[in-house]
C-alpha atoms as a PDB file:
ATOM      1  CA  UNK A   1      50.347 -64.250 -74.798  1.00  0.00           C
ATOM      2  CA  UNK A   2      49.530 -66.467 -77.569  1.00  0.00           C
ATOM      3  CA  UNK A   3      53.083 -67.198 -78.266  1.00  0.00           C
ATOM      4  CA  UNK A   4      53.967 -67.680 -74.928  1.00  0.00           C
ATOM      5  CA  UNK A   5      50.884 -70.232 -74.324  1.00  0.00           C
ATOM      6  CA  UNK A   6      52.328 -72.550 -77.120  1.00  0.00           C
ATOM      7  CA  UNK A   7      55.460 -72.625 -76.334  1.00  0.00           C
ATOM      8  CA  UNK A   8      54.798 -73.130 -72.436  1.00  0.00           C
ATOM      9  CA  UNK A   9      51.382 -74.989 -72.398  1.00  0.00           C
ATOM     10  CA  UNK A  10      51.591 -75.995 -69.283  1.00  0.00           C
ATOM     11  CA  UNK A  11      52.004 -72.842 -67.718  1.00  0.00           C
ATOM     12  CA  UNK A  12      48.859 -71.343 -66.473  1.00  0.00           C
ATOM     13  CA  UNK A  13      48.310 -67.809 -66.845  1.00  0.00           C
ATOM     14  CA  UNK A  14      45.964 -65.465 -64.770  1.00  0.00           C
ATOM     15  CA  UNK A  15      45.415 -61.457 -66.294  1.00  0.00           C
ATOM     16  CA  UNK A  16      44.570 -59.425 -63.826  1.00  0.00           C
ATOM     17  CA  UNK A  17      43.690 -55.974 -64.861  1.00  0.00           C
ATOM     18  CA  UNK A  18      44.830 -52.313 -62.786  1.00  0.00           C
ATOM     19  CA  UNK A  19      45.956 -49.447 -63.299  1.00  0.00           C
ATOM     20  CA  UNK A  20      49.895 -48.458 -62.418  1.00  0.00           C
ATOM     21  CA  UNK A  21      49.398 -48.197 -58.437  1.00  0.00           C
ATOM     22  CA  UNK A  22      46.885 -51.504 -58.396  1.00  0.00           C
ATOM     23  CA  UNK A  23      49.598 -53.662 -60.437  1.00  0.00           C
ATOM     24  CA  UNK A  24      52.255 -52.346 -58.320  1.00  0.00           C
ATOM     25  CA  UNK A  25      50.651 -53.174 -55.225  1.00  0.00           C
ATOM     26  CA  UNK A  26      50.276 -56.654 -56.637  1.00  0.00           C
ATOM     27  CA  UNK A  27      53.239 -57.117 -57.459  1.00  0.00           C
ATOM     28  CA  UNK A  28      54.870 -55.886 -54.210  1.00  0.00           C
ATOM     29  CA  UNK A  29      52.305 -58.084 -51.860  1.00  0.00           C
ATOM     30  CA  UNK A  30      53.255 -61.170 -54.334  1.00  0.00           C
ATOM     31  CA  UNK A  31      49.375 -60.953 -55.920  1.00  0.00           C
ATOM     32  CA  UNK A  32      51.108 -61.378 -59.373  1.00  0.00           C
ATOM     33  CA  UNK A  33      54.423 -62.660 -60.505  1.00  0.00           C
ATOM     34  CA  UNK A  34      54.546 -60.520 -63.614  1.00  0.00           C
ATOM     35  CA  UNK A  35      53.047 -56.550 -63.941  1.00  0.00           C
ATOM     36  CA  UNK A  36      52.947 -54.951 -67.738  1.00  0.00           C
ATOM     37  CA  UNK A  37      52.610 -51.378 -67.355  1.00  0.00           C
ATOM     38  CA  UNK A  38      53.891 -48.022 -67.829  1.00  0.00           C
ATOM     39  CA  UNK A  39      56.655 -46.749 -65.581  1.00  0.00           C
ATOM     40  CA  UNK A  40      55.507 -44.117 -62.743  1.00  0.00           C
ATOM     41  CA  UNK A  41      58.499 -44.358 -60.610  1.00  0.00           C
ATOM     42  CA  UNK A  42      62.364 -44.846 -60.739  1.00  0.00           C
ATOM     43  CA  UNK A  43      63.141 -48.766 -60.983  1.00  0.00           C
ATOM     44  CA  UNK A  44      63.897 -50.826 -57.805  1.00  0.00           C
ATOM     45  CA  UNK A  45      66.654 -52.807 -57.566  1.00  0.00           C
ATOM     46  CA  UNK A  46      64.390 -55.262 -56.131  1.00  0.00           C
ATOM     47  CA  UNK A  47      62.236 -56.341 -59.032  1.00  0.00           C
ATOM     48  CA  UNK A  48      63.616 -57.126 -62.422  1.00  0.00           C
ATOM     49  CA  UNK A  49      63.128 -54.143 -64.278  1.00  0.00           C
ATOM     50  CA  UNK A  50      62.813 -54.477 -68.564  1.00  0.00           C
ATOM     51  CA  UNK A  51      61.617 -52.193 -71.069  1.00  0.00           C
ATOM     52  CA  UNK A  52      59.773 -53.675 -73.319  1.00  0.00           C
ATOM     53  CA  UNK A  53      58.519 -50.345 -75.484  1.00  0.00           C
ATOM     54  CA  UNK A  54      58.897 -46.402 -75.262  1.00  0.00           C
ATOM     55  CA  UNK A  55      56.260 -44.503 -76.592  1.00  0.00           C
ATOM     56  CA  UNK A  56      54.070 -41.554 -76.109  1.00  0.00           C
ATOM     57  CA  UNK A  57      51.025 -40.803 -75.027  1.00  0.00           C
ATOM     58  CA  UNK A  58      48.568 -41.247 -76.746  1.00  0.00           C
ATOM     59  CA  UNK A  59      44.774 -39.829 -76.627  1.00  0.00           C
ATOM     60  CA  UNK A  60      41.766 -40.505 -78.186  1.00  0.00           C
ATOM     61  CA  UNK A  61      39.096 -37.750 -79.442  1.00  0.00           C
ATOM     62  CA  UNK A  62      36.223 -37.730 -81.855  1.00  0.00           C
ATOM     63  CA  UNK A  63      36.066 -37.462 -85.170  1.00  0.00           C
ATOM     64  CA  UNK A  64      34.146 -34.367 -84.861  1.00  0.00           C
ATOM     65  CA  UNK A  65      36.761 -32.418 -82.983  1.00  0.00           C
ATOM     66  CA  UNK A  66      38.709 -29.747 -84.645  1.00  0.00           C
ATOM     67  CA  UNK A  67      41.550 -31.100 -82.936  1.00  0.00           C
ATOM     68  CA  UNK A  68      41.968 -34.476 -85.326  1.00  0.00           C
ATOM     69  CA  UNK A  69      42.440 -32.538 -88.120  1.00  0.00           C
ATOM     70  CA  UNK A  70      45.679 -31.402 -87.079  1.00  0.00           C
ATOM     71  CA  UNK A  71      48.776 -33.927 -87.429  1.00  0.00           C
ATOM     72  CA  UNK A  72      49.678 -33.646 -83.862  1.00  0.00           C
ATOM     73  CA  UNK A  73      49.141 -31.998 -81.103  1.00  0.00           C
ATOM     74  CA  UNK A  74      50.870 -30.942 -77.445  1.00  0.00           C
ATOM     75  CA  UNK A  75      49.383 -31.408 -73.969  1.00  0.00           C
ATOM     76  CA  UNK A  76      49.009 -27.937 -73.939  1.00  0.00           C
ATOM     77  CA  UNK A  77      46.937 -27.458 -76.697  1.00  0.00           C
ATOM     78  CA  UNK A  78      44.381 -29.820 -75.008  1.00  0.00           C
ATOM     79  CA  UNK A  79      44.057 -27.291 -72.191  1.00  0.00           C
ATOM     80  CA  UNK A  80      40.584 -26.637 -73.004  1.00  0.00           C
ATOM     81  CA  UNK A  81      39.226 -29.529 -73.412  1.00  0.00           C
ATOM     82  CA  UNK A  82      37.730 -32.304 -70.510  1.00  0.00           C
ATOM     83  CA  UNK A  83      39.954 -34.804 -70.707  1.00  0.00           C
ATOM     84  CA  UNK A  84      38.719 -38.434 -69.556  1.00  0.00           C
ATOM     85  CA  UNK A  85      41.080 -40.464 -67.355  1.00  0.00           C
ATOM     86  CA  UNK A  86      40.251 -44.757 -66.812  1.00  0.00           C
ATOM     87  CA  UNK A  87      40.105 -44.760 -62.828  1.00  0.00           C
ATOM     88  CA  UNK A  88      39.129 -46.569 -59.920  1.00  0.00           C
ATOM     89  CA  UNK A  89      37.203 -44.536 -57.932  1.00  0.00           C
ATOM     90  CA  UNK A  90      40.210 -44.849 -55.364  1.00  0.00           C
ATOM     91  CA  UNK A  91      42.985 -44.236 -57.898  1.00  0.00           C
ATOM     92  CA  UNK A  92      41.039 -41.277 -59.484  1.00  0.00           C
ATOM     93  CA  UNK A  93      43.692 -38.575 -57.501  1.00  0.00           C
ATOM     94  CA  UNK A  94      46.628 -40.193 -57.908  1.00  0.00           C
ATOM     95  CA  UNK A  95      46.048 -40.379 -61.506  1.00  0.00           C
ATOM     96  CA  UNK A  96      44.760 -36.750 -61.802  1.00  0.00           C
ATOM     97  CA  UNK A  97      48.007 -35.721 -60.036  1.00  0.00           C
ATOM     98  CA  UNK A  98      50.127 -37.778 -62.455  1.00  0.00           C
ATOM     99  CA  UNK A  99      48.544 -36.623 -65.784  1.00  0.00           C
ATOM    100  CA  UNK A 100      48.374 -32.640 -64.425  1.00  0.00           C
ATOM    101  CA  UNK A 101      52.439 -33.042 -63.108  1.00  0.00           C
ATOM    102  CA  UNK A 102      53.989 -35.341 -64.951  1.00  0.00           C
ATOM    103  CA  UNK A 103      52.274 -35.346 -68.442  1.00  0.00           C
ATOM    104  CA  UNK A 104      51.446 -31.453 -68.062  1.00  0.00           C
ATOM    105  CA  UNK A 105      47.862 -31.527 -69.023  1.00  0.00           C
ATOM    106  CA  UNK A 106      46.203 -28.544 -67.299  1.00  0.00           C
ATOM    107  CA  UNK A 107      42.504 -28.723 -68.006  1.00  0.00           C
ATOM    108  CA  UNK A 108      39.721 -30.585 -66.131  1.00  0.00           C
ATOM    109  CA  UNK A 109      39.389 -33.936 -65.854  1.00  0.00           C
ATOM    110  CA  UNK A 110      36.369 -36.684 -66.059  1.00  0.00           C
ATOM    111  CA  UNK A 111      36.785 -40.254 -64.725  1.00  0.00           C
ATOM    112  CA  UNK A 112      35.695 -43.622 -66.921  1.00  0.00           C
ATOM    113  CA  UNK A 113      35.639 -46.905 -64.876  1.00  0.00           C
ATOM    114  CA  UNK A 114      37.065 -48.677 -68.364  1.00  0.00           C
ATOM    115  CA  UNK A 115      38.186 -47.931 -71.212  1.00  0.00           C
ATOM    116  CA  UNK A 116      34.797 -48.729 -73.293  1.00  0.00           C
ATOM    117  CA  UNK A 117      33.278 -46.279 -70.734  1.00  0.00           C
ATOM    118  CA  UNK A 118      36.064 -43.389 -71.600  1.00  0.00           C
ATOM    119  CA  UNK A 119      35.284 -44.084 -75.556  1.00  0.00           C
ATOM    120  CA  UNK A 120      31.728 -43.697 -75.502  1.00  0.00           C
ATOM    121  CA  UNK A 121      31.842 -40.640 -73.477  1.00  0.00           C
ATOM    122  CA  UNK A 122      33.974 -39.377 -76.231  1.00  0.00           C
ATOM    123  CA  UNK A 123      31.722 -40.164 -78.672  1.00  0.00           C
ATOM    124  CA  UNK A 124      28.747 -39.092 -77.341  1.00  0.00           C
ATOM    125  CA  UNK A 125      30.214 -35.750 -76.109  1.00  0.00           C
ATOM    126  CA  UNK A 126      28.184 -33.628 -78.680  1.00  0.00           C
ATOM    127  CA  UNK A 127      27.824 -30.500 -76.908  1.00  0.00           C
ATOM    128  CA  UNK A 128      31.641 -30.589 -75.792  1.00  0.00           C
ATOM    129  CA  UNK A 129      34.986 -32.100 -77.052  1.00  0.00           C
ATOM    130  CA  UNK A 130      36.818 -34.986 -74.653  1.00  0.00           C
ATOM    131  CA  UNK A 131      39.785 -36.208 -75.040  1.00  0.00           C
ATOM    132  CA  UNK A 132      40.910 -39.343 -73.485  1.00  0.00           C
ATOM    133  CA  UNK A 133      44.330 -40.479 -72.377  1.00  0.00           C
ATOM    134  CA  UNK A 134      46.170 -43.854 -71.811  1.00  0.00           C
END
């Protein structure tokens, strides 16, 4: 954003935050001109489509978890383990169903409204281990 802002200065720019469904809603209903975000569904001709990064998921977990010892780890092995998804109240199934089907994680889940939210409950979980995707 920074580099964009000097060289188009006169360019006003507007973040709005969302998860996938929320951006993609806003981007459909002309909200927003531009959506960052991860890629839930096949591209449609009718937006410009660009792929900026591929990458993997990634979680977070504490320090005190026997789990971030080892160098890696599978969605299965975090099976037993809460795992904390960043949610809108109204989004909270749709993401459930896309982290249990598509990502293959098969424990239970927790919701966080942000992501500081989902971090401290990591943190602080000192009777049981979270883990925390996005």
């Amino acid at each position: 954003m920074e580099e964009f802002s000097v060289k188009y200065p006169d360019v006003l720019v507007k973040i709005e935050y969302g998860n996938h469904e929320k951006l993609f809603e806003l981007v459909r209903t002309g909200g927003v001109d531009l959506a960052l975000n991860d890629q839930r569904r096949a591209f449609s001709v009718e937006y410009v489509n660009l792929v900026l990064a591929a990458c993997g998921e990634y979680i977070e977990i504490s320090d005190r978890s026997p789990i971030a010892a080892l160098p890696s780890v599978t969605s299965e092995g975090l099976n037993n383990m809460p795992c904390i998804l960043v949610s809108s109240k109204a989004q909270s199934k749709t993401e459930q169903e896309y982290y249990r089907d598509v990502v293959g994680f098969q424990g239970d889940f927790l919701f966080a409204q942000n992501l500081e939210e989902a971090r401290l409950m990591v943190i602080g979980g000192h009777k049981r281990n979270y883990c925390a995707f996005w």
